[in-house]
Protein backbone atom coordinates (compact mmCIF):
# COMPACT_ATOMS: atom_id res chain seq x y z
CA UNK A 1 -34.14 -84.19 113.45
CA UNK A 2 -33.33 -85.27 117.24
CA UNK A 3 -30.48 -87.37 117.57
CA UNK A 4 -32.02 -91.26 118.47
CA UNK A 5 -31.30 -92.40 121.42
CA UNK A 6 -28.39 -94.94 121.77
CA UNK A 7 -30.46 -98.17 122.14
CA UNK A 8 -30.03 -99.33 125.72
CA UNK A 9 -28.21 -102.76 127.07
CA UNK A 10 -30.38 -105.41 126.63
CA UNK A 11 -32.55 -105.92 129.71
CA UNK A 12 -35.07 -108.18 130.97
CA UNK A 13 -38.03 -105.31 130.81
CA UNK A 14 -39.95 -103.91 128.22
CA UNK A 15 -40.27 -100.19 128.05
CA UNK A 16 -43.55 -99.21 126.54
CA UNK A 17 -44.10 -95.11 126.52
CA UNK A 18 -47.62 -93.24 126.35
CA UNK A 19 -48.15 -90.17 124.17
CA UNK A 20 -50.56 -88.13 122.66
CA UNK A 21 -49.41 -84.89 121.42
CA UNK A 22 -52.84 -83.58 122.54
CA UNK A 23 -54.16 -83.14 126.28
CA UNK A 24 -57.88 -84.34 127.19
CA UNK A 25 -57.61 -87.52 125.43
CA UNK A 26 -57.07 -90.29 128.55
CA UNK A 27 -53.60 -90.60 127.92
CA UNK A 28 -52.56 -90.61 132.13
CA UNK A 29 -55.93 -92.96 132.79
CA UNK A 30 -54.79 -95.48 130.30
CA UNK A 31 -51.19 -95.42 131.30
CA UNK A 32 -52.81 -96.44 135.34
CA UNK A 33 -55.18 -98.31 133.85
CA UNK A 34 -52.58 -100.47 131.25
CA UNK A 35 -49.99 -100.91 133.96
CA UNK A 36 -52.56 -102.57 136.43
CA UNK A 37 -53.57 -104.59 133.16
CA UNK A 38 -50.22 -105.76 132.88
CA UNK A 39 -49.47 -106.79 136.60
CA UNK A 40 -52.66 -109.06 136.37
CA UNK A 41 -51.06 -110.71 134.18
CA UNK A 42 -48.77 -111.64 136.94
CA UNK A 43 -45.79 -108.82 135.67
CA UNK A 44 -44.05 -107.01 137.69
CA UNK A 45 -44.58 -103.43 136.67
CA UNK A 46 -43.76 -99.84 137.06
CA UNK A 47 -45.07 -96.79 135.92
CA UNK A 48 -43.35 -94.04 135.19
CA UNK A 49 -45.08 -90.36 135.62
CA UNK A 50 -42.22 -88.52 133.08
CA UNK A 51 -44.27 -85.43 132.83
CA UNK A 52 -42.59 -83.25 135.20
CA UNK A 53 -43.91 -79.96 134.73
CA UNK A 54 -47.58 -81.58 134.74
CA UNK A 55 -47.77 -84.79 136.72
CA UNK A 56 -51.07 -86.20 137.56
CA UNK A 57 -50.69 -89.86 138.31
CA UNK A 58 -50.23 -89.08 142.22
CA UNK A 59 -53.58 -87.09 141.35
CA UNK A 60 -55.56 -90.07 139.82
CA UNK A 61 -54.99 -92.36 142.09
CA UNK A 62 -55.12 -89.70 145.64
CA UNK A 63 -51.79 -90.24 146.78
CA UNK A 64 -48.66 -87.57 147.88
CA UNK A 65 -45.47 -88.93 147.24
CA UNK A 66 -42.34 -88.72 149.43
CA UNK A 67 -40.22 -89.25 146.75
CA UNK A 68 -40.09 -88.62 142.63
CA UNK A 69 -38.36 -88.45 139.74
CA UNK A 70 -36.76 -84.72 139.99
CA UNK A 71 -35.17 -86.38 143.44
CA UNK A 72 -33.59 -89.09 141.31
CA UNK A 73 -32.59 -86.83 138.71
CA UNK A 74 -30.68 -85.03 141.32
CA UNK A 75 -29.18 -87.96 142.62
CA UNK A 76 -30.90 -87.86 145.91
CA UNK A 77 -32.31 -91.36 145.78
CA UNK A 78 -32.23 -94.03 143.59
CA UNK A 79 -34.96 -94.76 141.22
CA UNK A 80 -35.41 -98.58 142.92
CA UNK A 81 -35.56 -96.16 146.25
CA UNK A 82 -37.88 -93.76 144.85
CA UNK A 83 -40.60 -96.14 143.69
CA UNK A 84 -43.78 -96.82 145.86
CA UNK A 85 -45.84 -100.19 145.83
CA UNK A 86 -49.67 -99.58 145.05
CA UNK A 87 -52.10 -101.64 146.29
CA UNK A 88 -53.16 -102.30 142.58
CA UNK A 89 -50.32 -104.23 142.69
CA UNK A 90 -47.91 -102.38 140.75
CA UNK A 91 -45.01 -99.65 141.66
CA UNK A 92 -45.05 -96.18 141.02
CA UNK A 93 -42.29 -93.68 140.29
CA UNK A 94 -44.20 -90.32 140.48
CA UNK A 95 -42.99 -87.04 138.61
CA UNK A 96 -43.52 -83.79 140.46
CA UNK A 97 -46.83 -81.35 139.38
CA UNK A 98 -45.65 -77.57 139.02
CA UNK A 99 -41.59 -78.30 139.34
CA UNK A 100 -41.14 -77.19 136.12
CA UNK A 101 -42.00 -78.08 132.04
CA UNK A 102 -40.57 -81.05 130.80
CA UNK A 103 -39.21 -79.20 128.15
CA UNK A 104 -36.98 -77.03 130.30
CA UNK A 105 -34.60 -79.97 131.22
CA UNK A 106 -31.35 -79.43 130.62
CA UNK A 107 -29.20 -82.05 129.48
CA UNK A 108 -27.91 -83.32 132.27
CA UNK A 109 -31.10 -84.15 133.44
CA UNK A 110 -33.11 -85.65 130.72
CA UNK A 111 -29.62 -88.13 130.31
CA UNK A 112 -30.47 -88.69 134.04
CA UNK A 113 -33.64 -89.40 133.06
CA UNK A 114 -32.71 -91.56 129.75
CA UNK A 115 -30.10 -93.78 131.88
CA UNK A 116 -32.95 -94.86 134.62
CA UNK A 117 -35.48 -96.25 132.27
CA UNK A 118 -33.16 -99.10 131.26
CA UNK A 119 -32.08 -99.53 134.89
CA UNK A 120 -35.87 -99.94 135.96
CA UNK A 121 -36.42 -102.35 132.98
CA UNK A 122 -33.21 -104.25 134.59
CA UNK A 123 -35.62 -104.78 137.33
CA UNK A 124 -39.13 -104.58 136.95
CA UNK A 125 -41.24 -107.01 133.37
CA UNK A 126 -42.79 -103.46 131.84
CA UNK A 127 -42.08 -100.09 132.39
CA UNK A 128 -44.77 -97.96 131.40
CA UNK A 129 -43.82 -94.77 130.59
CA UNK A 130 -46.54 -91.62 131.15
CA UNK A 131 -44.98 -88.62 128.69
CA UNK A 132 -46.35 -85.35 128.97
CA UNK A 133 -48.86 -83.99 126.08
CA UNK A 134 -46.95 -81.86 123.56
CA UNK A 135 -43.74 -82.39 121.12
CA UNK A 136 -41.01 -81.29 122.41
CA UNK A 137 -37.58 -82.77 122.05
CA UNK A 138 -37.34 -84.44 125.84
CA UNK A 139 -40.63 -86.29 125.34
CA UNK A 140 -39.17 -87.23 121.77
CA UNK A 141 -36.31 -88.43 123.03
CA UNK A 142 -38.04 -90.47 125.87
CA UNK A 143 -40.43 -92.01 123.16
CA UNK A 144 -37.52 -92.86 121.45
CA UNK A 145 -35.90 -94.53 124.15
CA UNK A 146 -38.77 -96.70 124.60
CA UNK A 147 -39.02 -100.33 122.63
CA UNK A 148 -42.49 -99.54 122.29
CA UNK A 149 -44.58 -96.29 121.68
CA UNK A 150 -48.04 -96.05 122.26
CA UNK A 151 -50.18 -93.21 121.03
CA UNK A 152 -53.64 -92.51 122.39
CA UNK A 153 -55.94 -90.85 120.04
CA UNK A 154 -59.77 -90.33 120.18
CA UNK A 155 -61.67 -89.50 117.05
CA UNK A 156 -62.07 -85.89 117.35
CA UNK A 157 -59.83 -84.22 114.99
CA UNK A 158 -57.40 -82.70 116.78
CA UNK A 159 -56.65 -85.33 118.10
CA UNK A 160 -56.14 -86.93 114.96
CA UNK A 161 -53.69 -84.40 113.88
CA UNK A 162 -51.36 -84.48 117.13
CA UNK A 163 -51.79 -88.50 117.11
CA UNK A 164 -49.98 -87.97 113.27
CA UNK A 165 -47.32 -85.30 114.41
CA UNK A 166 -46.09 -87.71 117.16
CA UNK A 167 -45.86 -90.72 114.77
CA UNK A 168 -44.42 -88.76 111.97
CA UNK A 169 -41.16 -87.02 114.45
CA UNK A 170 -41.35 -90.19 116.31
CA UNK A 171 -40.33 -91.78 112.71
CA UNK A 172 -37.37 -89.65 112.41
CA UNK A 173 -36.48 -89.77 115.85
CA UNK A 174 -36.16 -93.73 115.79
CA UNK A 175 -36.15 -95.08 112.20
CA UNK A 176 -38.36 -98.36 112.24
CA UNK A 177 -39.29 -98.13 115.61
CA UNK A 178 -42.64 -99.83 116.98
CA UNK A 179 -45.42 -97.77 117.30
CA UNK A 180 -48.73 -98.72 118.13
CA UNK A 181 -52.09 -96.50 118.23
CA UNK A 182 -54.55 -97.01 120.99
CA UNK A 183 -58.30 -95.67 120.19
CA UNK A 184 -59.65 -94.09 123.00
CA UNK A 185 -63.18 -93.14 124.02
CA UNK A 186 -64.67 -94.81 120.99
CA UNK A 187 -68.47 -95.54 120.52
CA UNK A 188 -67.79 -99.23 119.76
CA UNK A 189 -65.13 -101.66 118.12
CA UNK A 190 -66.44 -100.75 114.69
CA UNK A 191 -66.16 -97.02 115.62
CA UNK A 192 -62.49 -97.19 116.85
CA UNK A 193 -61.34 -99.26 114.05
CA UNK A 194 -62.65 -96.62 111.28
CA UNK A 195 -60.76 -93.81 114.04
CA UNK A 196 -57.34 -96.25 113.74
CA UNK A 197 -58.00 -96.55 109.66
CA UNK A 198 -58.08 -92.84 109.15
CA UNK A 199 -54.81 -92.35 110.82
CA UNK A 200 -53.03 -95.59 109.59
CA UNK A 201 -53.94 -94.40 105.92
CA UNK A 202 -52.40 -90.91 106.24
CA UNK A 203 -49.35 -92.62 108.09
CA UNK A 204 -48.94 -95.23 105.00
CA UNK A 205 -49.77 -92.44 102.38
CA UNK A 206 -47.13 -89.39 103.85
CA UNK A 207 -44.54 -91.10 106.01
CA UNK A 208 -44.27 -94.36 104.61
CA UNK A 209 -45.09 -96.34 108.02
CA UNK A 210 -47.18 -99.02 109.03
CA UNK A 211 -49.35 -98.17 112.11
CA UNK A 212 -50.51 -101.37 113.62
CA UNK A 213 -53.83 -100.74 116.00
CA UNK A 214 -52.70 -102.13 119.71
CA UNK A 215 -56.51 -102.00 120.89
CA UNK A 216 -59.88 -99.97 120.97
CA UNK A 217 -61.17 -98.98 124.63
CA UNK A 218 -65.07 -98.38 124.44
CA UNK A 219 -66.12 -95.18 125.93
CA UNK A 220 -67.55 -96.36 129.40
CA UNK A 221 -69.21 -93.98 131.95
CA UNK A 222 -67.28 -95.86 134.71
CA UNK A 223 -64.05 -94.43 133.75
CA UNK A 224 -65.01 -90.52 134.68
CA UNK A 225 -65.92 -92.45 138.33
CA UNK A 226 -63.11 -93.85 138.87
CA UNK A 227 -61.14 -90.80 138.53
CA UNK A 228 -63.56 -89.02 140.32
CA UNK A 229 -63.09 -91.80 143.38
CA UNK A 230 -58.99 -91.63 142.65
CA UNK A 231 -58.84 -95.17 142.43
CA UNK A 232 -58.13 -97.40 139.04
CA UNK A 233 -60.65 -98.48 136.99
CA UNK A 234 -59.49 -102.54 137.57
CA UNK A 235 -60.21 -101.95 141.04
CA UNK A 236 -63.11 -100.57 140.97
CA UNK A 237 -64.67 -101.87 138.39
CA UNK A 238 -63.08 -104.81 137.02
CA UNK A 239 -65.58 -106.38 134.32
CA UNK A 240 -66.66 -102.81 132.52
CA UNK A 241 -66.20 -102.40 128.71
CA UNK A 242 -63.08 -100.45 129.50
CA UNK A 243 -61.26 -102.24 131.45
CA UNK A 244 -62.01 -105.61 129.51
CA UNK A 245 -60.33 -103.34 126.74
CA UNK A 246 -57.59 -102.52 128.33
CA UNK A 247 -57.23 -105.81 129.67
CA UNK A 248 -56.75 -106.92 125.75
CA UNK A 249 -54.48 -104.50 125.24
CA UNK A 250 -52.51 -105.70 128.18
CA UNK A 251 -52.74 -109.96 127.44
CA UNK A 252 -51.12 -108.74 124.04
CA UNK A 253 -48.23 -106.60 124.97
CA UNK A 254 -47.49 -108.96 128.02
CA UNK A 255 -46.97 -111.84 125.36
CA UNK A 256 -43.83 -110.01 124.19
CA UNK A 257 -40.45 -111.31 125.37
């Protein structure tokens, strides 16, 4: 078992971190896409690209950043001085693609990393949190830093199976912590409720938990353009399936004090 993360001073932010365990399944789109959500709803929010070794939130939305996380872990600038405004109107704080796994902090620099999320919640409504795909103990600890973990998972089965690995190490990590599930790429509601079922009755069955569903997002051909055009989806195309979705997703988790 990881050791939990010391629960940070209260602050006036909510951190809320994405995971997946599994690659592929829109986990980086829905982070954009949920932090845009949120700032609609007149929040002021950051996102957080945490993946290091693989960040591709500067890729999504077309943009090179001067500054990043690795440059705040190494005390270079601050994390208030390292965040960009986007014209979606939210900020940015954008990891580094190639400067090394996630996994291969040391522990210097994951506490580096652990001390600025409360600091940015200090400052900003939501901090969305982008983890990389996979298991390993500094995305566990992240998760378990966060008051709120989202998990993305599409039907497919694999996905199924990493959605339940992260939940079940995410329950030993942080003992009655919040976690949510978020349905991705589903046919319909109806679909992506039977996908959230599945999971919530292996989750209630083995480990004891009770997975709430935060939301369903419709697959929606308007996504795959918007990536393609490296803009977000509630920019480009505001009243689509998907982004009415997330926008659900977003009107709920703003409502949080």
């Amino acid at each position: 078992m990881i050791p939990a993360a010391t629960s940070p001073a209260p602050a006036a932010g909510q951190i809320l971190a994405i995971a997946s365990g599994k690659g592929g399944v829109g986990k980086t789109w829905f982070a954009i896409t949920l932090t845009q959500a949120l700032a609609r709803q007149g929040l002021r929010v950051v996102l957080v690209d945490a993946d290091l070794g693989l960040a591709n939130v500067d890729v999504q939305l077309g943009f090179q950043p001067a500054r990043d996380l690795s440059a705040v872990i190494g005390g270079v600038v601050t994390a208030e001085e390292a965040a960009i405004a986007h014209p979606g109107g939210f900020d940015i704080l954008a990891g580094r693609s190639g400067s090394g796994a996630l996994a291969m902090l040391d522990a210097g620099s994951l506490a580096a990393v652990l001390a600025t999320l409360p600091r940015l919640a200090a400052r900003w409504d939501r901090v969305v949190v982008d983890l990389g795909a996979g298991l390993e103990a500094p995305q566990r600890r992240i998760a378990a830093a966060a008051d709120t973990l989202l998990v993305v998972a599409t039907e497919e089965p694999t996905s199924l199976t990493d959605a339940y690995a992260v939940l079940k190490l995410h329950g030993r990590d942080r003992p009655g912590g919040d976690a949510r599930v978020v349905v991705n790429l589903a046919a319909d509601s109806v679909a992506g409720a039977r996908t959230h079922a599945a999971l919530a009755r292996a989750a209630a069955t083995f480990l004891k938990r009770e997975v709430p569903l935060a939301g369903v997002i419709r697959r929606d051909a308007r996504v795959r353009d918007t990536i393609r055009h490296q803009a977000p989806l509630l920019t480009r195309h505001p009243g689509c399936n998907a982004a009415r979705d997330v926008e659900a997703i977003a009107r709920s988790l703003a409502a949080a004090p």
